[in-house]
Protein backbone atom coordinates (compact mmCIF):
# COMPACT_ATOMS: atom_id res chain seq x y z
CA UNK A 1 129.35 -39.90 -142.08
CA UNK A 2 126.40 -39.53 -144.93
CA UNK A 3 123.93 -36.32 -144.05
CA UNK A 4 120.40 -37.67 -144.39
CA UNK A 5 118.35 -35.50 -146.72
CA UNK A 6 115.74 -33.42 -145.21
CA UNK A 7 112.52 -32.49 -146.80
CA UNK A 8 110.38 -30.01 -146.35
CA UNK A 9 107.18 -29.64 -145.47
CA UNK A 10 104.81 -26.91 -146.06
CA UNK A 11 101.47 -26.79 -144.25
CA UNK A 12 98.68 -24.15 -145.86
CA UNK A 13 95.56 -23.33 -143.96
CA UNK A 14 92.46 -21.60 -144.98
CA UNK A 15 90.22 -20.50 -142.37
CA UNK A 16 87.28 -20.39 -144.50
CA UNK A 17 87.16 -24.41 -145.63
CA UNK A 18 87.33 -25.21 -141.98
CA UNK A 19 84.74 -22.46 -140.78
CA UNK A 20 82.51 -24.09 -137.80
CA UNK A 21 79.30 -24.31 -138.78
CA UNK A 22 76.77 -23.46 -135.82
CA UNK A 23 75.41 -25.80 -133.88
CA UNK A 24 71.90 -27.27 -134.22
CA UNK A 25 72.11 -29.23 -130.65
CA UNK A 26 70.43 -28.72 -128.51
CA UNK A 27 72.42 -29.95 -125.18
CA UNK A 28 71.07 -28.08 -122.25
CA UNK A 29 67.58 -29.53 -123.53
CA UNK A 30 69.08 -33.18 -123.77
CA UNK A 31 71.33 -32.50 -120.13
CA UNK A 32 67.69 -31.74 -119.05
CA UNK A 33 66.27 -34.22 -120.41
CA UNK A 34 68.50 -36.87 -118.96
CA UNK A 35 68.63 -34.81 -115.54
CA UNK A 36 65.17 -35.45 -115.11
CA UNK A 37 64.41 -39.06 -116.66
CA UNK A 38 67.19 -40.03 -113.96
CA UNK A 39 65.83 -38.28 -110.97
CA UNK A 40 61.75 -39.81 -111.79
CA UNK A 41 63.74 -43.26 -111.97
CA UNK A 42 64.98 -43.02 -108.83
CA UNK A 43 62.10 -42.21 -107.32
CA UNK A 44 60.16 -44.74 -109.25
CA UNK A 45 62.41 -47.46 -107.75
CA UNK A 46 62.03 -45.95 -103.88
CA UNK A 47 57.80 -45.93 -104.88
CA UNK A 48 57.98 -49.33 -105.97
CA UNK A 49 60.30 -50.45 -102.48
CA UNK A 50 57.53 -48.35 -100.76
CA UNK A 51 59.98 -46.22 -99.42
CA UNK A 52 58.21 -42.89 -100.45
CA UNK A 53 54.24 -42.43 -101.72
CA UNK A 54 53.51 -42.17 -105.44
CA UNK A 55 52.20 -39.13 -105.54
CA UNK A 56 55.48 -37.68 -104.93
CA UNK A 57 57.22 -39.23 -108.26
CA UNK A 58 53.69 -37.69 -109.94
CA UNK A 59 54.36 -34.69 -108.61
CA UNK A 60 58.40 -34.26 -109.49
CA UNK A 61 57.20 -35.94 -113.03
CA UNK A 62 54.34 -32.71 -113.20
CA UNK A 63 57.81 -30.24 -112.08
CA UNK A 64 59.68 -31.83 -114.41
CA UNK A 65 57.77 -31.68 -117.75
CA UNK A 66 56.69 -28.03 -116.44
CA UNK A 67 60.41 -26.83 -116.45
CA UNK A 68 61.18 -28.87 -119.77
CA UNK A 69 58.11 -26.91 -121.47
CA UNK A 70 58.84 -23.68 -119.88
CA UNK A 71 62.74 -24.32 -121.26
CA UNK A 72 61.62 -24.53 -124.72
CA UNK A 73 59.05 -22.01 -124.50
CA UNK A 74 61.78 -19.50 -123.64
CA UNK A 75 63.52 -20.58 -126.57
């Protein structure tokens, strides 16, 4: 029975092509972000249903765009 013929391989790597650049992202800003867009739609759909007053939704919107600038600030 015939061997098959093997070949082999060889694999370099060099750390410094792949090095990670950092990242530019900001995704606590963007989780934020999308935290808070989701939580004034809610409550823009109960306001609408009249199932809670308006000035609540102003109120969490005020909250919300206070902790968003405060979030940057500290950055």
């Amino acid at each position: 029975m015939p061997r098959k013929k093997t070949k082999h391989l060889e694999v370099s790597f060099d750390p410094e092509k792949y090095k990670r650049e950092a990242s530019t992202e900001d995704f606590v800003g963007h989780f934020l972000v999308g935290l808070f867009t989701a939580f004034v739609t809610a409550l823009i759909s109960q306001a609408v249903s009249n199932q809670i007053n308006w000035l609540i939704v102003v109120l969490v919107s005020v909250i919300a765009v206070i902790v968003l600038a405060m979030y940057q600030m500290r950055k």
